[in-house]
C-alpha atoms as a PDB file:
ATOM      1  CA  UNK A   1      -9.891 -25.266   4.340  1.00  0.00           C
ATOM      2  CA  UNK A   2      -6.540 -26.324   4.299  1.00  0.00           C
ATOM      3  CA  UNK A   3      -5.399 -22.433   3.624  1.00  0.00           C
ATOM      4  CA  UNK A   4      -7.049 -21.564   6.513  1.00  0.00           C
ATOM      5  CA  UNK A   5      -5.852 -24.032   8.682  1.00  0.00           C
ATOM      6  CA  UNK A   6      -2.241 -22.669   7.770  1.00  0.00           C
ATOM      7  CA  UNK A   7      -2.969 -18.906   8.571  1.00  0.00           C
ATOM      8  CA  UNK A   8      -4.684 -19.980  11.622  1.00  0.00           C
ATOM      9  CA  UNK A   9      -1.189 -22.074  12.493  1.00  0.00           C
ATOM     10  CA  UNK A  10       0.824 -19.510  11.968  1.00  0.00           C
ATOM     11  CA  UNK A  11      -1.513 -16.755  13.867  1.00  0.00           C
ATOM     12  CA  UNK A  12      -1.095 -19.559  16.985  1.00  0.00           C
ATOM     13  CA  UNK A  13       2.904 -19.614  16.415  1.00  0.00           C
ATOM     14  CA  UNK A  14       3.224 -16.020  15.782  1.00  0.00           C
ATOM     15  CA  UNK A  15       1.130 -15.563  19.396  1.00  0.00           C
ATOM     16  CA  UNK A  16       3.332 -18.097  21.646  1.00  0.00           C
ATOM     17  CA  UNK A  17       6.451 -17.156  19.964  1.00  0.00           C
ATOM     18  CA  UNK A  18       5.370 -13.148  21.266  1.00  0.00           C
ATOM     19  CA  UNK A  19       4.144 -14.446  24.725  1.00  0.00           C
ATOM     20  CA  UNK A  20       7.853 -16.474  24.879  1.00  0.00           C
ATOM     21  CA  UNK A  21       9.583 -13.032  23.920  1.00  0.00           C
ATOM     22  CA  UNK A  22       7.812 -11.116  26.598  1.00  0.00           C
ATOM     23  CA  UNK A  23       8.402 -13.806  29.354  1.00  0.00           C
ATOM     24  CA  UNK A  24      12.006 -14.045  28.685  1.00  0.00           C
ATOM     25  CA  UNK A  25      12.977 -11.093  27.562  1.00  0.00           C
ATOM     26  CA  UNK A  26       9.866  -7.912  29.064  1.00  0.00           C
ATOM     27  CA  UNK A  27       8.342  -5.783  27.291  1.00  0.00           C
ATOM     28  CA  UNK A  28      10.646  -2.783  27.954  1.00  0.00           C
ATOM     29  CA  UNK A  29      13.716  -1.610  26.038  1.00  0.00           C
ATOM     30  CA  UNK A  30      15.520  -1.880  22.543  1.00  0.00           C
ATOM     31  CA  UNK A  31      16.042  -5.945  23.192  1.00  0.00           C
ATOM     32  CA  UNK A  32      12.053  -6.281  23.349  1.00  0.00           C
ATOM     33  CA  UNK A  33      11.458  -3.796  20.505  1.00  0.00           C
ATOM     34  CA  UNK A  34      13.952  -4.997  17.808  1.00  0.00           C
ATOM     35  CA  UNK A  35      13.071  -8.896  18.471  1.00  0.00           C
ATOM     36  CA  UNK A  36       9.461  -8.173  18.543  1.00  0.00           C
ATOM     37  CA  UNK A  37       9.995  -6.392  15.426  1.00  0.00           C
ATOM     38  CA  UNK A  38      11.811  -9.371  13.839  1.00  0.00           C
ATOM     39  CA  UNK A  39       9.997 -12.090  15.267  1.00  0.00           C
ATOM     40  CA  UNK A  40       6.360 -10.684  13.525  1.00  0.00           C
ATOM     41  CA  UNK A  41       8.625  -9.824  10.170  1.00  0.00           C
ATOM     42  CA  UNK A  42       9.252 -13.341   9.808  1.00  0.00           C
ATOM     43  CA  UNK A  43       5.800 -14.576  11.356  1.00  0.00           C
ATOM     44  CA  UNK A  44       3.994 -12.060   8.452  1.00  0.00           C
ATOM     45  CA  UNK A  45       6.312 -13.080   5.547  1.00  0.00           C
ATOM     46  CA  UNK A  46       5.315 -16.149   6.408  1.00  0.00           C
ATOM     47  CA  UNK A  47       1.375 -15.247   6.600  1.00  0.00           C
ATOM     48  CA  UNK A  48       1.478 -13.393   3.152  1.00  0.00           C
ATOM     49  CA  UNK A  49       3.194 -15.660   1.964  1.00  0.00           C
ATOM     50  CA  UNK A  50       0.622 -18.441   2.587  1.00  0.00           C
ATOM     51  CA  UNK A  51      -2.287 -15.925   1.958  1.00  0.00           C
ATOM     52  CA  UNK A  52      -1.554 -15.520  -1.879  1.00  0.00           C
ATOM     53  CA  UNK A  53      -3.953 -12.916  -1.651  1.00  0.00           C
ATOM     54  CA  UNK A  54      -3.942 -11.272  -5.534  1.00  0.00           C
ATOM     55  CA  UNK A  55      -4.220  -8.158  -3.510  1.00  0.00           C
ATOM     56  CA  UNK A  56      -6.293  -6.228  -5.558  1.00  0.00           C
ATOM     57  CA  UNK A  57      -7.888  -3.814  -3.166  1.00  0.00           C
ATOM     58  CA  UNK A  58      -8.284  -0.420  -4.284  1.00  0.00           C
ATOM     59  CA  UNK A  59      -6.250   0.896  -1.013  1.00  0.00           C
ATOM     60  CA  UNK A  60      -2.924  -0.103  -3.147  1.00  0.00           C
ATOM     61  CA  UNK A  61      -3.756   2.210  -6.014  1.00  0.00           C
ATOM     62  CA  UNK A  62      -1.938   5.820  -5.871  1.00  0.00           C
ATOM     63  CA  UNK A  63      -4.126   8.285  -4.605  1.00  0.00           C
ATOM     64  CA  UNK A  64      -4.497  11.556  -6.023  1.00  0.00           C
ATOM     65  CA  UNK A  65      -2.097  13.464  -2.876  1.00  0.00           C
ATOM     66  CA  UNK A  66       0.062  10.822  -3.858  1.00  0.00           C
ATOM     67  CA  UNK A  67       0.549  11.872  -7.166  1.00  0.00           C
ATOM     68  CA  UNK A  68       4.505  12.741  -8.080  1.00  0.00           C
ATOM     69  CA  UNK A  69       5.597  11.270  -4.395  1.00  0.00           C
ATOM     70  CA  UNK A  70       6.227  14.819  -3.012  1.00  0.00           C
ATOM     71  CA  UNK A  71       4.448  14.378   0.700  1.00  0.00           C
ATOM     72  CA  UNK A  72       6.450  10.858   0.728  1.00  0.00           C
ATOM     73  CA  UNK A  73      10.179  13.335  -0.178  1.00  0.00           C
ATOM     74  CA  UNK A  74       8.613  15.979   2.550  1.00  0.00           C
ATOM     75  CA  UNK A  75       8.913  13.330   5.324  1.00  0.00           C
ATOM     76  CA  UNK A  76      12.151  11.961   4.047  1.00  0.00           C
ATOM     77  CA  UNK A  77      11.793   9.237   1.857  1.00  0.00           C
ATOM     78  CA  UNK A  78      15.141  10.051   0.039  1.00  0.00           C
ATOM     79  CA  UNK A  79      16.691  10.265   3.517  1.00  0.00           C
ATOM     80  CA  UNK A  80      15.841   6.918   4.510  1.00  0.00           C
ATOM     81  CA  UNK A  81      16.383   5.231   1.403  1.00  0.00           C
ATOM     82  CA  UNK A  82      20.442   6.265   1.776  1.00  0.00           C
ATOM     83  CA  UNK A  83      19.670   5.111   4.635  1.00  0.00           C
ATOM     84  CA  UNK A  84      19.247   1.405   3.532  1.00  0.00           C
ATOM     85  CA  UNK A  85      21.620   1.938   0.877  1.00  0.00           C
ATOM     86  CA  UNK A  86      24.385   2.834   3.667  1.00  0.00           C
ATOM     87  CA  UNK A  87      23.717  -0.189   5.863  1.00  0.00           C
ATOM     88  CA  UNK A  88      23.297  -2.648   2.954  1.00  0.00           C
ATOM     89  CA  UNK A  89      19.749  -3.147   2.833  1.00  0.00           C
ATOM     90  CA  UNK A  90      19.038  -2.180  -0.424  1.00  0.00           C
ATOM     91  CA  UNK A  91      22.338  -4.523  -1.884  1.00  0.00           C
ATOM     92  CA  UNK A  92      20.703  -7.636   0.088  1.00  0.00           C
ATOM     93  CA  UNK A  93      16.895  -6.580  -1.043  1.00  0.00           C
ATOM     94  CA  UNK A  94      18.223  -6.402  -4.964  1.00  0.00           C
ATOM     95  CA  UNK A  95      19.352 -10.348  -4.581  1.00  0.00           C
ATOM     96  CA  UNK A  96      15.732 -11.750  -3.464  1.00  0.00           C
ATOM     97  CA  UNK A  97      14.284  -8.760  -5.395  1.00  0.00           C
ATOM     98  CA  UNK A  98      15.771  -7.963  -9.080  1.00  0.00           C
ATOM     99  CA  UNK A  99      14.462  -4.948 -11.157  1.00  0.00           C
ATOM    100  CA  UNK A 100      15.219  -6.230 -15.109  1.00  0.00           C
ATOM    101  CA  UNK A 101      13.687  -4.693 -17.756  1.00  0.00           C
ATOM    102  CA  UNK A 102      11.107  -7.944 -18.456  1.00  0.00           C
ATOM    103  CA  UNK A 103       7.702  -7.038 -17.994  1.00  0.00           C
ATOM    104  CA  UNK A 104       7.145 -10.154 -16.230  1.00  0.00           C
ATOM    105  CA  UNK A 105       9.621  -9.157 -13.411  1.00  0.00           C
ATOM    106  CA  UNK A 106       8.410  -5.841 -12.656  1.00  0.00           C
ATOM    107  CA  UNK A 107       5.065  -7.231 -12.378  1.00  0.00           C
ATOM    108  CA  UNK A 108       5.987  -9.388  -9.639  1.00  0.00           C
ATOM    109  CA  UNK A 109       8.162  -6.823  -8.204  1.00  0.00           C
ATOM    110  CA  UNK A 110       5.105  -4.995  -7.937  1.00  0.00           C
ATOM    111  CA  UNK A 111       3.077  -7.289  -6.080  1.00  0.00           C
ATOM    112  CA  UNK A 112       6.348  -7.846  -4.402  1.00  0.00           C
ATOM    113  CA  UNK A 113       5.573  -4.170  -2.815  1.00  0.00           C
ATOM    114  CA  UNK A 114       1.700  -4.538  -1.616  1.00  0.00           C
ATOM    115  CA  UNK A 115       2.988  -7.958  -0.421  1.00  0.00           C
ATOM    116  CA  UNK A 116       5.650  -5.764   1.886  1.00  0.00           C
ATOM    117  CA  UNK A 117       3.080  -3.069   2.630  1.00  0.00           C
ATOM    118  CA  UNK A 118       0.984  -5.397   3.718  1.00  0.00           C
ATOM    119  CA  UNK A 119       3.187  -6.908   5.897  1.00  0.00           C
ATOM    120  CA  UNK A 120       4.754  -3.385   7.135  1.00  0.00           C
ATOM    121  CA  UNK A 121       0.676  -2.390   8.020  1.00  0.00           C
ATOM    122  CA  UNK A 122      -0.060  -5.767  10.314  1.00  0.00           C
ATOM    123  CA  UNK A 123       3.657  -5.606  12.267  1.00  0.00           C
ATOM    124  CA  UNK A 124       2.912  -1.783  12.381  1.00  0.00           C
ATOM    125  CA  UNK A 125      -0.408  -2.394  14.056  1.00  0.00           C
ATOM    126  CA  UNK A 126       0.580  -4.298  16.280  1.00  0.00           C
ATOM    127  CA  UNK A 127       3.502  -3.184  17.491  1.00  0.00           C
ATOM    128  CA  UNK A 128       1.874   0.002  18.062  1.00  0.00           C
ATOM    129  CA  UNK A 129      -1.074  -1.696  20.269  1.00  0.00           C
ATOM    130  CA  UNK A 130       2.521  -3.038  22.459  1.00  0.00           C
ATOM    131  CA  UNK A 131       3.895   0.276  22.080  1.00  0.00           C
ATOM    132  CA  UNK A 132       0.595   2.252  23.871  1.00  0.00           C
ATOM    133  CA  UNK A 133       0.662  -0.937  26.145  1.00  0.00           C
ATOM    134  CA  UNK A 134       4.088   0.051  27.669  1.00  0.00           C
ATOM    135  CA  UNK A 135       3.651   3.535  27.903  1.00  0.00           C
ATOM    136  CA  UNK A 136       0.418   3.553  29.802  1.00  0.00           C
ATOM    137  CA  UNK A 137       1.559   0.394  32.061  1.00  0.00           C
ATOM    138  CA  UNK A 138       5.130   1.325  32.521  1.00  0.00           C
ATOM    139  CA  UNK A 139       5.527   5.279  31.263  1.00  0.00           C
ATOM    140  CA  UNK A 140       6.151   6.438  27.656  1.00  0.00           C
ATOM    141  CA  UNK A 141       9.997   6.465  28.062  1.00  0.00           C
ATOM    142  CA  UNK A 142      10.058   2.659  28.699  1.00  0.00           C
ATOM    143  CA  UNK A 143       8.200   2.496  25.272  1.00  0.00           C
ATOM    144  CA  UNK A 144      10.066   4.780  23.278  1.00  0.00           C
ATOM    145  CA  UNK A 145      12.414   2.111  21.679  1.00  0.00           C
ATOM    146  CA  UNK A 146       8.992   0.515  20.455  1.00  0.00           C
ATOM    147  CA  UNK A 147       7.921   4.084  18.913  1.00  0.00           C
ATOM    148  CA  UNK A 148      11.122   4.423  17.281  1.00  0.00           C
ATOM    149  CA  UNK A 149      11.612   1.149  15.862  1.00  0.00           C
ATOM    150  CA  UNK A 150       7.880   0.838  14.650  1.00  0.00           C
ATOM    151  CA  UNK A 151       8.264   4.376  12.630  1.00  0.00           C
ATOM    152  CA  UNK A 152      12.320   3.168  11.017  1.00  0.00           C
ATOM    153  CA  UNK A 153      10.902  -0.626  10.401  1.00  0.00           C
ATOM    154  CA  UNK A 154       7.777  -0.702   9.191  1.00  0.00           C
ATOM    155  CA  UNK A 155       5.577   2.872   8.700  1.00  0.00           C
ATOM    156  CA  UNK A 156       8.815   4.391   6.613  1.00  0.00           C
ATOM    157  CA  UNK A 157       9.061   0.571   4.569  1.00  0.00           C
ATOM    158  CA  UNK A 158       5.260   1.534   4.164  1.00  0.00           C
ATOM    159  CA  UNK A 159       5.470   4.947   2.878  1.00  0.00           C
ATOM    160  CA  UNK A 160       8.562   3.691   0.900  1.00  0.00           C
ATOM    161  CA  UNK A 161       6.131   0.557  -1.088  1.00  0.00           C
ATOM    162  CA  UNK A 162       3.834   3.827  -2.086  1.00  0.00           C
ATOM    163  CA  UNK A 163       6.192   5.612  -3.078  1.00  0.00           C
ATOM    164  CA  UNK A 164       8.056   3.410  -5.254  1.00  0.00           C
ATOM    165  CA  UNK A 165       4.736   1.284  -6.659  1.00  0.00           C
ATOM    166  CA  UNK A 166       3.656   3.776  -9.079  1.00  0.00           C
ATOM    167  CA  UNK A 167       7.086   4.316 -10.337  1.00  0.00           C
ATOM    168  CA  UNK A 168       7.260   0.480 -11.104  1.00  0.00           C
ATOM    169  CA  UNK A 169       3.224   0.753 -12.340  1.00  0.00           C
ATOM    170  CA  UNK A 170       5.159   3.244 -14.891  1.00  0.00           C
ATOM    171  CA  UNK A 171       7.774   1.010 -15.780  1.00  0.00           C
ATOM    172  CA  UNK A 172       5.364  -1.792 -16.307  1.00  0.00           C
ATOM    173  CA  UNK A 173       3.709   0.615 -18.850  1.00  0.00           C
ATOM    174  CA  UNK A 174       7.082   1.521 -20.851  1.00  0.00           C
ATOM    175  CA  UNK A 175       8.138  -2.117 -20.881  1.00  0.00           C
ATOM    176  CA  UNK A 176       4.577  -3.375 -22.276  1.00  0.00           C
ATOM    177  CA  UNK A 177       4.723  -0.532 -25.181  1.00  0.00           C
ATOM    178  CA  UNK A 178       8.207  -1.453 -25.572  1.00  0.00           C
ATOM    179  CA  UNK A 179       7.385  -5.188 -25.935  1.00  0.00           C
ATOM    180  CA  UNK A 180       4.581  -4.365 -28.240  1.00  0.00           C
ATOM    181  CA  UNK A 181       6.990  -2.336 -30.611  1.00  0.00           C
ATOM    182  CA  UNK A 182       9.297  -4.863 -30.729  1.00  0.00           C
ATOM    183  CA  UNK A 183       6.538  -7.651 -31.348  1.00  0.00           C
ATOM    184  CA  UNK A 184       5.118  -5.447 -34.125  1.00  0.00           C
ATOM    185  CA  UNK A 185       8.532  -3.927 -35.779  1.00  0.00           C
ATOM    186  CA  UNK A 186       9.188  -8.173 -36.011  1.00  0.00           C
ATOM    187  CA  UNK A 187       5.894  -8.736 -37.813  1.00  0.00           C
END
């Protein structure tokens, strides 16, 4: 009860916090678009966060066109990920994120990236409902800054969690076998 008393809090926040942003600010423009886009980051962090949801739906597993991450590398995966890398991202993401070779840390940093996904999928949803909001009330070119920040901050950070999980799910793997050898090698 009490968990879902929290979500339902922060659905009600996340809502007049929106309706503030629009009154203040319209819906129209790169101003609306990248504190829209902010505002629900930190409203869904704080969701997931409060979910701890084990997030074991079969949507997270790789699927078989998945397999090797080539369609993510068609559509630029490697692009964007210099991408991060060039504007610090990926140097801030390492602090709150670290990849050691402990099982235990990859496992989290794994459920660290259906967490993000997650996340990436609601803002995504949403700020796509906005984005077809603008065009049709105002014309597509007023909603273009919506488009293009909904594709750079959260469907590539989705298509970037896919494309990284199974490479973690593979380092999991090595670093159980190589726990096991070193458990056994010390019996």
């Amino acid at each position: 009860m009490k968990k879902t008393l929290t979500l339902t809090f922060i659905v009600i926040i996340t809502i007049a916090l929106t309706y503030a942003l629009i009154h203040y600010i319209g819906m129209q423009g790169f101003s609306f678009a990248f504190s829209l886009n902010f505002l629900l980051m930190a409203c869904v962090l704080t969701f997931t966060e409060a979910l701890k949801s084990q997030l074991v739906s079969p949507y997270f597993n790789e699927k078989e066109w998945e397999r090797k991450g080539k369609i993510y590398e068609f559509v630029g995966i490697n692009l964007y990920r210099k991408l991060l890398v060039g504007i610090g991202w990926e140097k801030l993401n390492k602090k709150s994120k670290p990849a050691k070779k402990n099982t235990d840390v990859l496992i989290q940093l794994h459920y660290k990236t259906k967490q993000d996904e997650l996340g990436h999928i609601i803002i995504f949803i949403i700020v796509l409902g906005f984005s077809i909001f603008v065009a049709v009330k105002f014309g597509i070119v007023k909603s273009l800054w919506l488009f293009i920040m909904n594709v750079l901050l959260n469907l590539y950070p989705i298509l970037l969690q896919r494309y990284n999980r199974p490479r973690i799910t593979r380092a999991i793997n090595i670093s159980k076998y190589s726990d096991k050898s070193i458990r056994i090698a010390r019996a």
